[in-house]
Protein backbone atom coordinates (compact mmCIF):
# COMPACT_ATOMS: atom_id res chain seq x y z
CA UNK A 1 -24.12 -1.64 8.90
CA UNK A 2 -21.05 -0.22 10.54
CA UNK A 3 -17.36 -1.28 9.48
CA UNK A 4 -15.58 -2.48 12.41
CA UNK A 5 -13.80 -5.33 10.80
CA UNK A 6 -11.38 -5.77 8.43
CA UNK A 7 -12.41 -6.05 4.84
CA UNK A 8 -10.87 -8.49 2.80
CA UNK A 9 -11.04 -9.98 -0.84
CA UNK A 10 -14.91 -10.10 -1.71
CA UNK A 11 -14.36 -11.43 -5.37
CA UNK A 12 -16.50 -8.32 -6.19
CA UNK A 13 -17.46 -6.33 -9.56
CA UNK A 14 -16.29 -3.29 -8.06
CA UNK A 15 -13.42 -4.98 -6.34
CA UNK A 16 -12.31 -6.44 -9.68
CA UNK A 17 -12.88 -2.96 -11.40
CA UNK A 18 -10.14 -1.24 -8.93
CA UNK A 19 -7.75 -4.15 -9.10
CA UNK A 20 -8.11 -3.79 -12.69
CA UNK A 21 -7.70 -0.18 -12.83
CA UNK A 22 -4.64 -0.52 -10.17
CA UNK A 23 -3.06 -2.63 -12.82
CA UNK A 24 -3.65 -0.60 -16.33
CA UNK A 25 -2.59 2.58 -14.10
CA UNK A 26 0.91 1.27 -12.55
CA UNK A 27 1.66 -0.59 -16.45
CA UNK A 28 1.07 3.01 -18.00
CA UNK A 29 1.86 5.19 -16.30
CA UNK A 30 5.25 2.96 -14.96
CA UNK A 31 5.81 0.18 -16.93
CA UNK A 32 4.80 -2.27 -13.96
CA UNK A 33 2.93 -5.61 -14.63
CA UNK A 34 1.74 -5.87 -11.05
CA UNK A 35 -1.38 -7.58 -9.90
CA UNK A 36 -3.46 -6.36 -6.83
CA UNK A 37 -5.88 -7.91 -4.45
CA UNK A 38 -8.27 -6.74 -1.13
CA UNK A 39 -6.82 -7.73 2.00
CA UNK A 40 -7.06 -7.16 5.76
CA UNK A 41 -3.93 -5.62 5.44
CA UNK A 42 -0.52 -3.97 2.70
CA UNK A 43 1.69 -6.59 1.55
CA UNK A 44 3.75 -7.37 -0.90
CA UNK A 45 4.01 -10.87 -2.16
CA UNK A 46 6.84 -11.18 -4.81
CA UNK A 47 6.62 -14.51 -6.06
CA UNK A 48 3.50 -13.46 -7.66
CA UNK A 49 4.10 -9.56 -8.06
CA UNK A 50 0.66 -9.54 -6.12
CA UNK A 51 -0.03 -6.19 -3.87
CA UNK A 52 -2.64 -6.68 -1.43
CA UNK A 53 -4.20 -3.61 -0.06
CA UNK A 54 -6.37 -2.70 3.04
CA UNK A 55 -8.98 -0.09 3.37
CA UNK A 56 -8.56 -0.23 7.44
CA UNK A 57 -5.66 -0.17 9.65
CA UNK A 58 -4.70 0.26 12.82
CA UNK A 59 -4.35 4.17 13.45
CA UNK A 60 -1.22 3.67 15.64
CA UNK A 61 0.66 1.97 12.92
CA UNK A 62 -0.80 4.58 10.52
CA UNK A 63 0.73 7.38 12.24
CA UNK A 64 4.22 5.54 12.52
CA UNK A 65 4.21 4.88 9.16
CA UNK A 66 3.29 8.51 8.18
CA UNK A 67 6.63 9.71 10.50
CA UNK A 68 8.51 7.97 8.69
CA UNK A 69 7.30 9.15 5.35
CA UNK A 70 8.08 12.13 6.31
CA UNK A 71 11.48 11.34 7.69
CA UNK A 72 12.02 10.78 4.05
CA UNK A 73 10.62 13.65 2.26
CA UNK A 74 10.03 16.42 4.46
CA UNK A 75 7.31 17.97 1.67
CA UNK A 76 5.26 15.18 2.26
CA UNK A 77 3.15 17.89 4.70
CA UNK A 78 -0.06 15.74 3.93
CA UNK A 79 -0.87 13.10 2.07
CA UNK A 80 -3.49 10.21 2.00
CA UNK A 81 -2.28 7.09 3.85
CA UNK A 82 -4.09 4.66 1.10
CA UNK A 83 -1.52 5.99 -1.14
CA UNK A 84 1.20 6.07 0.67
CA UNK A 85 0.84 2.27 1.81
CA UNK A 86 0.28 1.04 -2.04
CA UNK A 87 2.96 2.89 -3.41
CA UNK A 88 5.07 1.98 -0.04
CA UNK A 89 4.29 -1.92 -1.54
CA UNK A 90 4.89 -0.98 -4.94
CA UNK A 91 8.75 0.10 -3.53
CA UNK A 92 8.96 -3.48 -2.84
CA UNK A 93 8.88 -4.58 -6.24
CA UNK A 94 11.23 -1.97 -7.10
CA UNK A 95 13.92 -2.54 -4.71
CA UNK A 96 13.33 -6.20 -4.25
CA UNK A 97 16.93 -7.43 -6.18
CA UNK A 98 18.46 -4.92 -3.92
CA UNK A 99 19.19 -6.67 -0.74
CA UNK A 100 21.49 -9.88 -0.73
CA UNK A 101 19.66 -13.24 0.87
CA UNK A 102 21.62 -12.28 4.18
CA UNK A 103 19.54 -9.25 4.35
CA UNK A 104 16.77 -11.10 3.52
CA UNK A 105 17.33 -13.54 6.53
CA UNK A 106 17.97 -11.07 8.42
CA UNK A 107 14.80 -9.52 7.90
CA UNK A 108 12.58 -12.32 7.79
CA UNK A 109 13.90 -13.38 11.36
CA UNK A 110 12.71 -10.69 12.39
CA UNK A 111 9.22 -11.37 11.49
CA UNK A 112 7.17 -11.23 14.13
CA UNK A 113 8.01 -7.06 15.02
CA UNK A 114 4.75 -6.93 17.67
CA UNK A 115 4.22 -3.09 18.13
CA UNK A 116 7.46 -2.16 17.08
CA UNK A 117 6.54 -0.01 14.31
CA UNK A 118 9.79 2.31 14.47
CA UNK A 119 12.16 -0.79 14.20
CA UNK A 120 10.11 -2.24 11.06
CA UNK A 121 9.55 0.73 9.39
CA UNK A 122 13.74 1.74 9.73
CA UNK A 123 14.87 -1.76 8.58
CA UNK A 124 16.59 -1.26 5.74
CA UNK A 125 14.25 -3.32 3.50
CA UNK A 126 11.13 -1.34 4.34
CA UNK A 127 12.93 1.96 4.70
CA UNK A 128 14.05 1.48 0.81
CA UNK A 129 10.59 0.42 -0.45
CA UNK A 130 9.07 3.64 1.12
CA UNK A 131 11.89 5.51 -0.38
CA UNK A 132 11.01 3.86 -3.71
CA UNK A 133 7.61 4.46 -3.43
CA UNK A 134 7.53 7.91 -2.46
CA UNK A 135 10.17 8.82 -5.37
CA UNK A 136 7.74 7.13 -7.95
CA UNK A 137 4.54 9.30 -6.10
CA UNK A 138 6.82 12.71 -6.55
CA UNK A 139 7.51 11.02 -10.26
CA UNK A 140 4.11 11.09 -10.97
CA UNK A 141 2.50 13.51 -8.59
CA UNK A 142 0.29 15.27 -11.43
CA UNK A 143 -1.79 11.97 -12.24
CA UNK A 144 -1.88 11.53 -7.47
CA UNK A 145 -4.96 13.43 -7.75
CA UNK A 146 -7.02 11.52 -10.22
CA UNK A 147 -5.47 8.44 -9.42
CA UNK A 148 -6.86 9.09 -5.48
CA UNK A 149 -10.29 9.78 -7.30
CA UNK A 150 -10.67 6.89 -8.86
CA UNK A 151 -9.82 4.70 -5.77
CA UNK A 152 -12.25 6.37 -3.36
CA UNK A 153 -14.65 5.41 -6.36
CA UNK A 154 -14.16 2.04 -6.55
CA UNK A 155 -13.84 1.81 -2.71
CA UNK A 156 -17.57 3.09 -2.30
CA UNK A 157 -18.49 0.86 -4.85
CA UNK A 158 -17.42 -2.19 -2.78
CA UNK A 159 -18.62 -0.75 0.67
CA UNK A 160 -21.80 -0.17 -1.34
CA UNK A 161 -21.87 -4.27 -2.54
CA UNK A 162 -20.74 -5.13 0.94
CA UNK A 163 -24.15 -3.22 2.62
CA UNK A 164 -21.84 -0.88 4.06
CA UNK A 165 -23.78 2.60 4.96
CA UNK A 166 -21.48 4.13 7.54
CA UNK A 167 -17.58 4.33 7.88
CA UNK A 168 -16.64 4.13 11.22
């Protein structure tokens, strides 16, 4: 069986193994009492300090997003997108109580952003949670490594319980 859909929440052993190591990991290692989920795509959902996460998206949007990364931190010369995207949702929680609800209105009118990946990911609200994120990655760059480990782990697990043989 080929992936060529989106995975989403599977209600999983393996899935609930990574959420729960997602958890334990951001609580230690950053004090954060965030809960995380499988989606079809990264989101942030605040009124339940819930981060969904995605194991495919589309390439373009990857590549925008990685741009911009490195817009922000120039040393960024690689790095995986998985991480980038969590911790990118993570900067939500962090700068959440920065914006004032005219910012927020602001930015929720502008919801539906089609393919304008540039314009989303340069709004101030998303340019300040990848900021956030990418300063608490630099923070904690010596525990990346293992931390990327462990994810690629628990992601074969759940391709493995899903039938999944081949990445495409």
């Amino acid at each position: 069986m080929k992936i060529n859909k989106l995975v989403e929440s599977t209600n999983l052993k393996s899935e609930k193994k990574l959420n729960q190591y997602l958890h334990s990991w951001f609580q230690a290692n950053c004090g954060f009492d965030l809960d995380f989920e499988l989606g079809t795509d990264f989101e942030y959902v605040y009124v339940d300090d819930l981060i969904r996460y995605a194991f495919v998206v589309p390439d373009d949007h990857d590549k925008m997003f990685f741009d911009v990364c490195r817009e922000i931190a120039p040393e960024l010369e690689s790095c995986d997108n998985f991480l980038l995207s969590l911790f990118h949702e993570v900067g939500h929680y962090i700068t959440q109580e920065d914006f004032e609800d005219d910012e927020w209105d602001d930015y929720n009118e502008k919801s539906d952003w089609g393919n304008d990946y540039n314009g989303y990911y340069h709004h101030p609200i998303e340019y300040e949670a990848t900021r956030a994120g990418i300063e608490l990655m630099l923070e904690n760059q010596h525990k990346i490594p293992a931390m990327l480990r462990a994810i690629q782990k628990y992601e074969m697990e759940i391709l493995n319980e899903l039938g999944y043989t081949e990445l495409d």
